[in-house]
C-alpha atoms as a PDB file:
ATOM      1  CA  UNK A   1      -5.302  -9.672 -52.229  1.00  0.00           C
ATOM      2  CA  UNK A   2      -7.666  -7.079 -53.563  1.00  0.00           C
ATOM      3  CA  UNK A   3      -8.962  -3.994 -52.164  1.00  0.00           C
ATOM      4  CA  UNK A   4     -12.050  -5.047 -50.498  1.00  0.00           C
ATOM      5  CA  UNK A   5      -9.853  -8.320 -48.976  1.00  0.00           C
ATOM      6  CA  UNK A   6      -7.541  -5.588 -47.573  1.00  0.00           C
ATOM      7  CA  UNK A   7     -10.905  -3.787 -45.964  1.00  0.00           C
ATOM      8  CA  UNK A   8     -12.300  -6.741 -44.734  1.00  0.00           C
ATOM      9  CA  UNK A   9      -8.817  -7.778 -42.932  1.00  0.00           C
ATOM     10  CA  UNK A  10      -8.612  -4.803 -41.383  1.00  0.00           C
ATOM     11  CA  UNK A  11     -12.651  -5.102 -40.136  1.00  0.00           C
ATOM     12  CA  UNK A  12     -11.324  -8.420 -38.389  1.00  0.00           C
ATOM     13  CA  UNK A  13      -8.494  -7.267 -36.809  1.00  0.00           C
ATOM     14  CA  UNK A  14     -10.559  -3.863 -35.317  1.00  0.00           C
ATOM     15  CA  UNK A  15     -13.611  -6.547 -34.231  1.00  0.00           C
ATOM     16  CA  UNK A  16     -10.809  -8.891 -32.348  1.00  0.00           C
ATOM     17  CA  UNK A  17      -9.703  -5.704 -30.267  1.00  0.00           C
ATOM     18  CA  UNK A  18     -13.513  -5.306 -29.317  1.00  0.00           C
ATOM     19  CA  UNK A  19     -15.905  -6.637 -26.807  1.00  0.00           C
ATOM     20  CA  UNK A  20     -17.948  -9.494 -27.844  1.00  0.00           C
ATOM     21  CA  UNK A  21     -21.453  -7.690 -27.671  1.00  0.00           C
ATOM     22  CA  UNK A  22     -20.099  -4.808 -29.895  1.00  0.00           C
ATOM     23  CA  UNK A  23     -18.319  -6.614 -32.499  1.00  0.00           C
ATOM     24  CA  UNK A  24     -20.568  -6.783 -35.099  1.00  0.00           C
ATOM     25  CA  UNK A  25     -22.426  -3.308 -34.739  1.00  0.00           C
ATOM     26  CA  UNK A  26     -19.136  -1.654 -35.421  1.00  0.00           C
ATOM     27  CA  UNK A  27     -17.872  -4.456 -37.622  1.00  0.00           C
ATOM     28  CA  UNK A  28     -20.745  -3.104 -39.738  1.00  0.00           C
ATOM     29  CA  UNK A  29     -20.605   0.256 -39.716  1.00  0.00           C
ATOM     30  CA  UNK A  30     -16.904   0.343 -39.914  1.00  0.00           C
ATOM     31  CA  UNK A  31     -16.930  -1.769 -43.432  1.00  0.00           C
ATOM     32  CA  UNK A  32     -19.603   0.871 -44.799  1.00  0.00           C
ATOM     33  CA  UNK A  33     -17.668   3.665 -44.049  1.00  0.00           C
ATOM     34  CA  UNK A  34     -14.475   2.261 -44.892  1.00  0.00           C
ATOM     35  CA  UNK A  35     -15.845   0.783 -48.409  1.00  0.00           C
ATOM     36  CA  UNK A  36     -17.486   4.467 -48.789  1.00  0.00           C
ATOM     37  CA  UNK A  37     -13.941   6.474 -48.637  1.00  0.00           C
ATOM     38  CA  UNK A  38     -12.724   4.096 -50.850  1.00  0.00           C
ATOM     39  CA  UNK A  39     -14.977   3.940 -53.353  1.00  0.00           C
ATOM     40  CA  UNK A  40     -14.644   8.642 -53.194  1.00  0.00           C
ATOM     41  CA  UNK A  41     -10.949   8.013 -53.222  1.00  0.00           C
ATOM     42  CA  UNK A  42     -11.053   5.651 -56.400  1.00  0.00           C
ATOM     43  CA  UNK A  43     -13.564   8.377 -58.003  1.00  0.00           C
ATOM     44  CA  UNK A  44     -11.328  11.007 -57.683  1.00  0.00           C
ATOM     45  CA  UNK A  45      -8.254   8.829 -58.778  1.00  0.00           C
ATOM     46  CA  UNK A  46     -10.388   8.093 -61.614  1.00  0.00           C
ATOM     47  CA  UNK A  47      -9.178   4.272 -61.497  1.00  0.00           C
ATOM     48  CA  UNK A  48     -10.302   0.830 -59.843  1.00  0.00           C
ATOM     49  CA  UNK A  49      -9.533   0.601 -56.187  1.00  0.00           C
ATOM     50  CA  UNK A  50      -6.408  -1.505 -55.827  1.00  0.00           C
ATOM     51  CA  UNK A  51      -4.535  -2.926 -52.409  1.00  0.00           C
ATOM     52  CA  UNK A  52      -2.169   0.242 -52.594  1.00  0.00           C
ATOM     53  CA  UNK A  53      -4.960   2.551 -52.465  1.00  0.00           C
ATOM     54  CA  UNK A  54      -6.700   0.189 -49.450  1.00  0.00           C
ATOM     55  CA  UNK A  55      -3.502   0.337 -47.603  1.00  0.00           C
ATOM     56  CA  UNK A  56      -3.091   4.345 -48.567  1.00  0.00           C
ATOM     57  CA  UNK A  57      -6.429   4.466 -46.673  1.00  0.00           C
ATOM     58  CA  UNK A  58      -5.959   2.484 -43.944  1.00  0.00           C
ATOM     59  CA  UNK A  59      -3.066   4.691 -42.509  1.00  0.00           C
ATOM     60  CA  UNK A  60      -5.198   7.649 -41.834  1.00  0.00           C
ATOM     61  CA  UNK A  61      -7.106   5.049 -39.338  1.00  0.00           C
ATOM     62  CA  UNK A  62      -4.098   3.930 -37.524  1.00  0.00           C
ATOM     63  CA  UNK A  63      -3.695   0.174 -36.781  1.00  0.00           C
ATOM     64  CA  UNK A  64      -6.262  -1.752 -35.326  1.00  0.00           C
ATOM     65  CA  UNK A  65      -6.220  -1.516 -32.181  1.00  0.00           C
ATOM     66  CA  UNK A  66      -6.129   2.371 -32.135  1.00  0.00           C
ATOM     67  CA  UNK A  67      -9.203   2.284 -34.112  1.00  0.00           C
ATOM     68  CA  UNK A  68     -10.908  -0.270 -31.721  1.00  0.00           C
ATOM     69  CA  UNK A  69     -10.196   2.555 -29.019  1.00  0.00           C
ATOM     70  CA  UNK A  70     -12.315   5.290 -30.724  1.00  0.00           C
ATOM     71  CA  UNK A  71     -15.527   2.802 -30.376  1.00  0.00           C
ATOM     72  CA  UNK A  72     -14.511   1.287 -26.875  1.00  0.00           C
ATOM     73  CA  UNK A  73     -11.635   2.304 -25.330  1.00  0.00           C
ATOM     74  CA  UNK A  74      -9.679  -0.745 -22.834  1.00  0.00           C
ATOM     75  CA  UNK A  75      -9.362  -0.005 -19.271  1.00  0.00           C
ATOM     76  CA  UNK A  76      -6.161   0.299 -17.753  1.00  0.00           C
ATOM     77  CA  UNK A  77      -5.131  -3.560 -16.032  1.00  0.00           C
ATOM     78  CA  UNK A  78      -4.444  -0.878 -13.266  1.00  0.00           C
ATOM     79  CA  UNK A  79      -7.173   2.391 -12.700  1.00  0.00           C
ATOM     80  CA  UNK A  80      -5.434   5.268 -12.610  1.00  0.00           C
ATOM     81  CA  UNK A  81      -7.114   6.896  -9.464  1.00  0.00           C
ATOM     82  CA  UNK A  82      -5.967   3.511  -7.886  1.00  0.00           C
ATOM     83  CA  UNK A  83      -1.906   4.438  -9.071  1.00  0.00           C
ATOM     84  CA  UNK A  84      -1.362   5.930  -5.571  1.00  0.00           C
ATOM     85  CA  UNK A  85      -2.410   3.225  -3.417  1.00  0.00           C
ATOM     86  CA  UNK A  86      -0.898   1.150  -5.494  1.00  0.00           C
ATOM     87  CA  UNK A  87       2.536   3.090  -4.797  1.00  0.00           C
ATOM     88  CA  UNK A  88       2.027   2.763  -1.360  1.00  0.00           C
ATOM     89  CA  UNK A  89       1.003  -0.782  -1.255  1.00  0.00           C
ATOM     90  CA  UNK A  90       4.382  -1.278  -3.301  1.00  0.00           C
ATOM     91  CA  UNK A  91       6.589   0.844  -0.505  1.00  0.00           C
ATOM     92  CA  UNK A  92       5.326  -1.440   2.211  1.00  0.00           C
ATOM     93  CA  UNK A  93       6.078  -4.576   0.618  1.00  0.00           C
ATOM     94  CA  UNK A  94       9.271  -3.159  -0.088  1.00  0.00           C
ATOM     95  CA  UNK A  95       9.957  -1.701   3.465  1.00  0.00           C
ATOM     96  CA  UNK A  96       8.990  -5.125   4.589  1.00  0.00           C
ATOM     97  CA  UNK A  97      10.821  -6.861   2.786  1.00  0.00           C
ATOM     98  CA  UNK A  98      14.395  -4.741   3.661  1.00  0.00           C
ATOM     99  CA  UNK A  99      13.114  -4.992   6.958  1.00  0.00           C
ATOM    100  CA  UNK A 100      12.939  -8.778   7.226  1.00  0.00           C
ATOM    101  CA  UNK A 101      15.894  -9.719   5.398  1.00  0.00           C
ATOM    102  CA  UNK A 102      17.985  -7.121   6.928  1.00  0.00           C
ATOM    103  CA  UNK A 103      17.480  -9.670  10.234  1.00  0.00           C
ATOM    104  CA  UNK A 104      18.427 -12.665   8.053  1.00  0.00           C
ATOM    105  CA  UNK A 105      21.703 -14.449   7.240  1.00  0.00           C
ATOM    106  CA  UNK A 106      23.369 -12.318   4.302  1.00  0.00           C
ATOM    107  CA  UNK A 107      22.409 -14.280   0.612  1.00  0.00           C
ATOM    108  CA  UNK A 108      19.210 -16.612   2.621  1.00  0.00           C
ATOM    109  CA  UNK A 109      16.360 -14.267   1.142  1.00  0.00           C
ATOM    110  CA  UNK A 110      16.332 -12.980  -2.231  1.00  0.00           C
ATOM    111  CA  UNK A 111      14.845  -9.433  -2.043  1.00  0.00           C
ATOM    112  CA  UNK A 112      14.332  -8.909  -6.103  1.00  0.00           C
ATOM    113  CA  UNK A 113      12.483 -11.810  -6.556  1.00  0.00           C
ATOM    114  CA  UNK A 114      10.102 -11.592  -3.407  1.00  0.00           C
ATOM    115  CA  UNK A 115       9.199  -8.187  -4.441  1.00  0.00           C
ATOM    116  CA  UNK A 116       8.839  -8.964  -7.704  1.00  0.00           C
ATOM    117  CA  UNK A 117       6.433 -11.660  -6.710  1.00  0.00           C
ATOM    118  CA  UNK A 118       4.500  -9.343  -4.611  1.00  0.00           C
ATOM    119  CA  UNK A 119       4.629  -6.533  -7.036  1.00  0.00           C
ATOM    120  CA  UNK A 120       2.808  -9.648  -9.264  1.00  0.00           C
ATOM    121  CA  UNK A 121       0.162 -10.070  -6.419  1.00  0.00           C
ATOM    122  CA  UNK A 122      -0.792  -5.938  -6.342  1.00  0.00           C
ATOM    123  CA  UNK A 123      -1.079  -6.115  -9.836  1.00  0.00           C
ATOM    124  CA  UNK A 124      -3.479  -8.897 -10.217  1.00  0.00           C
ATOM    125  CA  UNK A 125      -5.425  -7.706  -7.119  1.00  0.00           C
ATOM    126  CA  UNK A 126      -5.563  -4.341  -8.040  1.00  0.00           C
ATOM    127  CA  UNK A 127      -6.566  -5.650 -11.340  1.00  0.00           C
ATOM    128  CA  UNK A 128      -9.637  -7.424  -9.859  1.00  0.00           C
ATOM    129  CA  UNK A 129     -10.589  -4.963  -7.500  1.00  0.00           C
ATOM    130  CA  UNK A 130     -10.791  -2.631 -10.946  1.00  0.00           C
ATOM    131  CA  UNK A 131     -12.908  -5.198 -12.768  1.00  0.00           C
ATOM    132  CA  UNK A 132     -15.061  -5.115 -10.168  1.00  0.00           C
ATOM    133  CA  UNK A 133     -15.494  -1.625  -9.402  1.00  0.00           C
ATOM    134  CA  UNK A 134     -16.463  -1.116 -13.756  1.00  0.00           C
ATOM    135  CA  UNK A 135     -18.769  -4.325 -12.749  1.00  0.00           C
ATOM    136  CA  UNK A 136     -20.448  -2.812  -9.776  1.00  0.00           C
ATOM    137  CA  UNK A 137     -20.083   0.912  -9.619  1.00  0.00           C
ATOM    138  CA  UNK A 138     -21.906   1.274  -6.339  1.00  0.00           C
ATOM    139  CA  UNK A 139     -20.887  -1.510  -4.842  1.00  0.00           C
ATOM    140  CA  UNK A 140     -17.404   0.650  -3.625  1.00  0.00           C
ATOM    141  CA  UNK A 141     -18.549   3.776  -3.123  1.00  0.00           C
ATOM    142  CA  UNK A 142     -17.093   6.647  -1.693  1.00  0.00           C
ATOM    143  CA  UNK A 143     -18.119   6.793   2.596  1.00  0.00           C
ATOM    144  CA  UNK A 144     -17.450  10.373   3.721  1.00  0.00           C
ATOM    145  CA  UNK A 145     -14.516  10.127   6.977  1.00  0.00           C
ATOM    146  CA  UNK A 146     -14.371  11.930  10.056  1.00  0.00           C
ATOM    147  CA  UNK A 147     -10.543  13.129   9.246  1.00  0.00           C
ATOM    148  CA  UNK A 148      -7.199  12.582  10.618  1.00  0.00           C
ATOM    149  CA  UNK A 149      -7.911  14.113  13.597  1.00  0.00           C
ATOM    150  CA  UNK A 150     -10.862  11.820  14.817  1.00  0.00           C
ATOM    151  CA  UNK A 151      -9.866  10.008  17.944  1.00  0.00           C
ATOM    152  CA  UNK A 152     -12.541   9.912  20.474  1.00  0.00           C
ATOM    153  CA  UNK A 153     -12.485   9.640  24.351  1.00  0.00           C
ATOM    154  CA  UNK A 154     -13.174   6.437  24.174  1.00  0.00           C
ATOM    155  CA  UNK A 155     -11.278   5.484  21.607  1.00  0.00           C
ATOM    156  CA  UNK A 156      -8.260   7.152  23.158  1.00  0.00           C
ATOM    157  CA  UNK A 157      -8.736   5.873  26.467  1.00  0.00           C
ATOM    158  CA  UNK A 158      -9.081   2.308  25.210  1.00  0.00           C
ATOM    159  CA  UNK A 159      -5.491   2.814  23.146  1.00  0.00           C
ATOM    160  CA  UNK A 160      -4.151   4.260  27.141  1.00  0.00           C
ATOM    161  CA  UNK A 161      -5.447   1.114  28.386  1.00  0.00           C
ATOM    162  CA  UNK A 162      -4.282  -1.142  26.004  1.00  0.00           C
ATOM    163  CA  UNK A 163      -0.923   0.304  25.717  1.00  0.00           C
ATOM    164  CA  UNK A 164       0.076   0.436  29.615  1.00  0.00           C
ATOM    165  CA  UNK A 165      -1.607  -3.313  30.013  1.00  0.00           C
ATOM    166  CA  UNK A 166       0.003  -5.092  27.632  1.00  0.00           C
ATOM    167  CA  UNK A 167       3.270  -3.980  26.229  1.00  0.00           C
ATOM    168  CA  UNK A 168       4.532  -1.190  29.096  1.00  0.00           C
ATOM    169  CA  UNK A 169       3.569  -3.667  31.722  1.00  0.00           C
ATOM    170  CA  UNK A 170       4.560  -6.945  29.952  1.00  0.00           C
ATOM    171  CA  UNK A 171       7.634  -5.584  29.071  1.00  0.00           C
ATOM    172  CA  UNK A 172       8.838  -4.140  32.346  1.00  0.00           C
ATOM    173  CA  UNK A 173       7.508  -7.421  34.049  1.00  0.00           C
ATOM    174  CA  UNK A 174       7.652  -9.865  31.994  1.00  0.00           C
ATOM    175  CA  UNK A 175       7.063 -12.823  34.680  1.00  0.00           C
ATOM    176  CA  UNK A 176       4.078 -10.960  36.666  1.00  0.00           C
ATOM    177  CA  UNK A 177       2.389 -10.496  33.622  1.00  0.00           C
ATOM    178  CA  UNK A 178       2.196 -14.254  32.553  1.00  0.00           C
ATOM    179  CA  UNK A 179       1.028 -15.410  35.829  1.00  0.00           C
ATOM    180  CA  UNK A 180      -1.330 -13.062  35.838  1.00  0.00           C
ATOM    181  CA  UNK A 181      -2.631 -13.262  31.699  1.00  0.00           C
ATOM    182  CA  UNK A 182      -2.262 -17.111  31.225  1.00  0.00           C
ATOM    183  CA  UNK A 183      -3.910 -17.978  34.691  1.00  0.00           C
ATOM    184  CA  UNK A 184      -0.687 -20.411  35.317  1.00  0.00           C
ATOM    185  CA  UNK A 185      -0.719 -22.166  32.015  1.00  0.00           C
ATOM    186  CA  UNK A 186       2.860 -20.907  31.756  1.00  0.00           C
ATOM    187  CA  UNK A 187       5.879 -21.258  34.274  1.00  0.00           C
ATOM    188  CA  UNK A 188       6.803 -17.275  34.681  1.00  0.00           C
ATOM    189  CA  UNK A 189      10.434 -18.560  34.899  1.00  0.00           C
ATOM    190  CA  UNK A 190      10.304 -18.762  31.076  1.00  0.00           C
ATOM    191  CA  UNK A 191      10.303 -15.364  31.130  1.00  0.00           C
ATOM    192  CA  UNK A 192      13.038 -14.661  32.937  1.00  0.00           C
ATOM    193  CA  UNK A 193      15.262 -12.171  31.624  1.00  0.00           C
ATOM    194  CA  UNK A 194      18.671 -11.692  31.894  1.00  0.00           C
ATOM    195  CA  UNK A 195      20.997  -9.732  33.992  1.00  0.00           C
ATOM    196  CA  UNK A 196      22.777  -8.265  30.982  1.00  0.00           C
ATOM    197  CA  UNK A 197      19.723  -7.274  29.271  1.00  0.00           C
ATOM    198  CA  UNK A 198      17.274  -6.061  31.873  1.00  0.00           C
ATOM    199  CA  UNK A 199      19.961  -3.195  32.693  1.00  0.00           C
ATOM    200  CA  UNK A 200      20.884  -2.697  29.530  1.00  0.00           C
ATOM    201  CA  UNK A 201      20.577   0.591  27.460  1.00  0.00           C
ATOM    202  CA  UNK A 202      18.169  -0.875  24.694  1.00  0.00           C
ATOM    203  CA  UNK A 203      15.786  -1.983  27.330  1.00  0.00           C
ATOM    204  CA  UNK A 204      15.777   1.727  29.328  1.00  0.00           C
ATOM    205  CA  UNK A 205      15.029   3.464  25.881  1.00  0.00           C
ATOM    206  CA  UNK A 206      12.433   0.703  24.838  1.00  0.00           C
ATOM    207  CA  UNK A 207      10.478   1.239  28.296  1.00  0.00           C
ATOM    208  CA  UNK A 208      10.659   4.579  27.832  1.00  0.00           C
ATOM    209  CA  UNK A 209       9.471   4.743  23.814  1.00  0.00           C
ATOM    210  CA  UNK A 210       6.902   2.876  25.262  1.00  0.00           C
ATOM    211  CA  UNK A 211       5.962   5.401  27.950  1.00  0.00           C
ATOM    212  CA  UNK A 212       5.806   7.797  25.664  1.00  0.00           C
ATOM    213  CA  UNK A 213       3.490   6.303  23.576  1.00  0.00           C
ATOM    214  CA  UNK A 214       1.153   6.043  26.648  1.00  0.00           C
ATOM    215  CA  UNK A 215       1.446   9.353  27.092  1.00  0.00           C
ATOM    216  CA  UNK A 216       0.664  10.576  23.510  1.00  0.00           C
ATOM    217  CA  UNK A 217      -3.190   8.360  24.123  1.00  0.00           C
ATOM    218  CA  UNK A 218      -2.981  10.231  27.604  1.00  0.00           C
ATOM    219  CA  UNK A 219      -2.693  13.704  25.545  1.00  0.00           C
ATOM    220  CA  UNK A 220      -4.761  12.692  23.184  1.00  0.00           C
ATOM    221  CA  UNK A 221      -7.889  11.323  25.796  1.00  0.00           C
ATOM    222  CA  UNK A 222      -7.752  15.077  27.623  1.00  0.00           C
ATOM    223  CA  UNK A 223      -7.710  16.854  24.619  1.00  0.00           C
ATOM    224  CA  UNK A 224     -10.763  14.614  22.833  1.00  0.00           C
ATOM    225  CA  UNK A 225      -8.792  13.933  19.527  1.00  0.00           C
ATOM    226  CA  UNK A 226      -5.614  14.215  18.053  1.00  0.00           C
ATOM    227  CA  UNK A 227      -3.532  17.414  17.128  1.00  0.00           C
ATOM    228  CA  UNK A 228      -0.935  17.580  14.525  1.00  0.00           C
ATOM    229  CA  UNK A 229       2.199  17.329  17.450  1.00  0.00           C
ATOM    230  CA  UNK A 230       0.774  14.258  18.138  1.00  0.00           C
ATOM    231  CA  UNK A 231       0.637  13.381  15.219  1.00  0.00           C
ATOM    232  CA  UNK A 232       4.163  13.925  14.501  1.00  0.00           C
ATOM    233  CA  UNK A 233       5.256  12.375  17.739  1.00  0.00           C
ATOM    234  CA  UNK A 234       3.774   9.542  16.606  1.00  0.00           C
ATOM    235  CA  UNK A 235       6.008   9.140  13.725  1.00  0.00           C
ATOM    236  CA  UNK A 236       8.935   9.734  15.632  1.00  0.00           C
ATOM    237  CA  UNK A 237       7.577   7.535  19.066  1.00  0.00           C
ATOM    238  CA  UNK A 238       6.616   4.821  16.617  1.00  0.00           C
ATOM    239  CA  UNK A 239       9.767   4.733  14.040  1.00  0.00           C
ATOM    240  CA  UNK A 240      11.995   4.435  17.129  1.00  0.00           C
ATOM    241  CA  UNK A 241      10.184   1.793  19.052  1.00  0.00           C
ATOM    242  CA  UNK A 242       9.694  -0.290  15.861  1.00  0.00           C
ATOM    243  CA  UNK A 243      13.817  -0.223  15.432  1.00  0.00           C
ATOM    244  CA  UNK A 244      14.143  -0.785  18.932  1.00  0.00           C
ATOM    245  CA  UNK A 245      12.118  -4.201  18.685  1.00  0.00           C
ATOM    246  CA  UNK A 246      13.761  -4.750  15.435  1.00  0.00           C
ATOM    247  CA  UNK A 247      17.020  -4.790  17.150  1.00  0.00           C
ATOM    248  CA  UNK A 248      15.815  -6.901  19.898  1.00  0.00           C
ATOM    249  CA  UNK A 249      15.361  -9.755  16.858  1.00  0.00           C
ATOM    250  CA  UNK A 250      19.171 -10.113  16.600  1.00  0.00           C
ATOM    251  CA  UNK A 251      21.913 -10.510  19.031  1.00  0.00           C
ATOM    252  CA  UNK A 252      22.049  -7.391  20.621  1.00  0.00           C
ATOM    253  CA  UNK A 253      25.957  -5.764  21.287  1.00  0.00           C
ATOM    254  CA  UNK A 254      26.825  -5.090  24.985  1.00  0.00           C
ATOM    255  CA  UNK A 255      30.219  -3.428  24.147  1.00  0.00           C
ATOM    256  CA  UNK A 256      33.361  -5.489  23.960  1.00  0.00           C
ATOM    257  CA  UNK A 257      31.910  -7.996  21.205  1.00  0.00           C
ATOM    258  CA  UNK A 258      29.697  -9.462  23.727  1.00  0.00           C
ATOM    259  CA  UNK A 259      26.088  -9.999  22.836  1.00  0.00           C
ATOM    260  CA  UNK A 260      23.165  -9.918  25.258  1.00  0.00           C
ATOM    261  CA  UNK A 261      20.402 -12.389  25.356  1.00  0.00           C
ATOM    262  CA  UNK A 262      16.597 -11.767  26.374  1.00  0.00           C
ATOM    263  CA  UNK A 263      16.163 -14.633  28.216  1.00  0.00           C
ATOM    264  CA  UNK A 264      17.707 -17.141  30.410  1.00  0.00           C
ATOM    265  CA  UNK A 265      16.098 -19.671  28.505  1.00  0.00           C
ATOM    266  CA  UNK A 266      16.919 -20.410  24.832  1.00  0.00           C
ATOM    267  CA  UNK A 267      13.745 -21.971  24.135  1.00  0.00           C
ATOM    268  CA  UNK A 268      11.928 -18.427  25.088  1.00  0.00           C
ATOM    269  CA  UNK A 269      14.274 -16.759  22.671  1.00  0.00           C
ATOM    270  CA  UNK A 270      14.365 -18.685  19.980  1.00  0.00           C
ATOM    271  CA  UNK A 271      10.449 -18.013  20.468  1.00  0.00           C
ATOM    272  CA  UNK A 272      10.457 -14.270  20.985  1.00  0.00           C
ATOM    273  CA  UNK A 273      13.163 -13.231  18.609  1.00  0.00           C
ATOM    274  CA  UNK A 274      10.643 -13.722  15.474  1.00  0.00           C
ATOM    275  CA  UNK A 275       7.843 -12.087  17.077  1.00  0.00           C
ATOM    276  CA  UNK A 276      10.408  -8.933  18.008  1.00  0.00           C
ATOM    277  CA  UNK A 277      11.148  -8.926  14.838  1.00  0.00           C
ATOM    278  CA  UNK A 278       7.751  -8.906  13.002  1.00  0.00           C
ATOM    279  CA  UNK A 279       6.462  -6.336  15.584  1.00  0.00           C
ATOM    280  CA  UNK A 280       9.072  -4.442  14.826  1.00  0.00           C
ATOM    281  CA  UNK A 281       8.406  -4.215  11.325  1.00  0.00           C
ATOM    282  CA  UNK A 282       4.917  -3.536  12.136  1.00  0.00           C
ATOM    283  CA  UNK A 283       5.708  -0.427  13.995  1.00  0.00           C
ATOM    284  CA  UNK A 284       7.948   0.769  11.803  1.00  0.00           C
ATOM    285  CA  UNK A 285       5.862   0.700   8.572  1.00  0.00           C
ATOM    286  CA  UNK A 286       2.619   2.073  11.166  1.00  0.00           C
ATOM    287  CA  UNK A 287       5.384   5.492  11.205  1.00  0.00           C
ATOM    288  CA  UNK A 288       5.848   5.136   7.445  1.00  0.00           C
ATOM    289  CA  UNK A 289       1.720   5.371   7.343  1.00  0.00           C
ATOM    290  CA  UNK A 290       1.757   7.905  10.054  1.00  0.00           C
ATOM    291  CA  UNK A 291       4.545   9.963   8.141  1.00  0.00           C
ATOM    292  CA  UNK A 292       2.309  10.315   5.375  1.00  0.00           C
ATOM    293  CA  UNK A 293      -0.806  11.497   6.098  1.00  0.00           C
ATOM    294  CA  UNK A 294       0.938  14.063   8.174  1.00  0.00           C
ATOM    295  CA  UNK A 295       2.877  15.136   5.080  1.00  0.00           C
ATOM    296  CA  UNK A 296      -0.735  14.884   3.037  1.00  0.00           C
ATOM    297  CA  UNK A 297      -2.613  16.966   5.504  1.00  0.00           C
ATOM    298  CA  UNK A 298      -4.860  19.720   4.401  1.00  0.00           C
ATOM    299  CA  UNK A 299      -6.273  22.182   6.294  1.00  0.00           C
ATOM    300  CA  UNK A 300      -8.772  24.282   4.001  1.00  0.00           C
ATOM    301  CA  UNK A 301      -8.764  27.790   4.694  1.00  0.00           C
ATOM    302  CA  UNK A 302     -12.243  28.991   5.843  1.00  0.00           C
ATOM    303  CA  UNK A 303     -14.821  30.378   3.705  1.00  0.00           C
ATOM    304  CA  UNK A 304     -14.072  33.896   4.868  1.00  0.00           C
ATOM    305  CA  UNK A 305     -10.002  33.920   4.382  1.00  0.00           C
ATOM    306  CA  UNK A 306     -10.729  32.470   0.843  1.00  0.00           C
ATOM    307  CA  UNK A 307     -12.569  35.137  -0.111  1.00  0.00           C
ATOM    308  CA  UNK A 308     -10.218  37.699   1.376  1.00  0.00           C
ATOM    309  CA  UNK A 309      -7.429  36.198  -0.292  1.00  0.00           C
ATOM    310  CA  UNK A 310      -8.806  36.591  -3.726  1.00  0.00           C
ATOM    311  CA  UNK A 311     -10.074  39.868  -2.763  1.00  0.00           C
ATOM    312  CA  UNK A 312      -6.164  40.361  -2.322  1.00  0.00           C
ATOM    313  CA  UNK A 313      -4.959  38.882  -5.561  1.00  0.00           C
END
């Protein structure tokens, strides 16, 4: 292989690392200058050019695909300003995932290779979503937000509303509440709860997690939007009423190595165990979320403390 076989190789290999539409622009000038420093390096050798002195050359331009970068360089399969989300995309699916198994029979779900699987799926759809974005650059454009602290009247009193009618009130009567939501479609005795559960300890601090909760929308609707104690009673109101539920999934302990069940029938809790249990989760990564953005909160300083602080410094 000569010298201007060696060039021409390496021409190939940079082209291959290029987009189609740019391939032969840069195919071209690359061989010209390449073929140029040569030819000045043989000069001042005072000899032919040889392989050696093609491969001597070649170094100082790095392998291929480095020198394909300096004329178009590859995206990331992942954007770096998307590497946070993606972090926290990856947390949930792992919370999740603990979460569920954690109600499971020990060995029936393999954690490692469902979250390997769904660390597969972020990848390719955060991959996409990139593709796109290069594609499209306005079609994702930044929308300005009102804040954390946005919660409206109405929004708050339709949370209050929500929160007292359906799980503080189906919860702490169970039956009245299908007669009165399912207009008879459903017997209320399949509701019927226990003895042993409905005076039992999990159910008194469930109730009142959930009372609480009506009362942070309640603090929330007088006020006009949400303050940072809420905020943070949120995590804690939410984190406890998600284990709560979680805990209701499972045969729950009544002391003695009894267990307490839900219902009277076995039908209803063979039905309502799953859907404590993925509520649960819910809830619990919705205090994971709400943990965050409290620890991300900024509060600017205003215009006027800025400039006395620098005054300062």
């Amino acid at each position: 292989m000569n010298a201007q076989e060696v060039i021409e190789s390496y021409v190939r290999d940079v082209a291959k690392c290029l987009p189609r539409k740019k391939r032969n622009d840069v195919a071209f000038e690359l061989r010209s200058l390449l073929s140029d420093e040569l030819s000045a390096k043989a000069q001042a050798a005072g000899r032919a050019p040889d392989k050696a002195m093609a491969m001597e050359l070649l170094k100082g331009f790095g392998r291929p695909a480095v020198a394909a970068a300096r004329y178009h360089e590859r995206p990331a399969l992942i954007d770096a300003t998307d590497t946070h989300r993606f972090l926290i995309w990856a947390m949930a699916g792992l919370i999740t995932l603990i979460v569920l198994a954690a109600q499971r029979p020990r060995g029936t779900v393999d954690v490692g290779g469902v979250l390997l699987q769904w660390l597969g799926v972020l990848v390719i759809a955060f991959g996409v979503i990139g593709w796109w974005r290069r594609r499209n650059p306005n079609a994702m454009g930044w929308t300005p937000s009102r804040g954390q602290d946005w919660m409206p009247r109405w929004l708050a009193a339709v949370a209050l509303v929500a929160t007292v009618v359906f799980p503080v009130f189906m919860y702490c009567a169970p039956q009245t509440f299908v007669r009165l939501a399912f207009f008879g479609a459903f017997a209320p005795e399949c509701v019927q709860m226990t003895d042993a559960f409905a005076q039992s300890w999990q159910r008194v601090l469930t109730i009142a997690t959930l009372a609480l909760l009506a009362v942070i929308h309640g603090a929330e609707l007088v006020m006009g939007g949400r303050r940072e104690w809420t905020g943070w009673l949120s995590v804690v109101t939410n984190g406890l009423l998600g284990v709560m539920l979680l805990s209701h999934s499972a045969p729950m302990s009544a002391g003695g190595g009894e267990t307490i069940r839900i219902f009277e029938s076995p039908t209803s809790n063979g039905v309502a165990m799953p859907i404590f249990g993925s509520v649960g989760a819910f809830m619990v990564l919705c205090a994971f979320y709400e943990l965050y953005r409290e620890r991300s909160r900024i509060t600017p300083a205003p215009m006027a403390a800025r400039a006395t602080l620098v005054r300062e410094n």
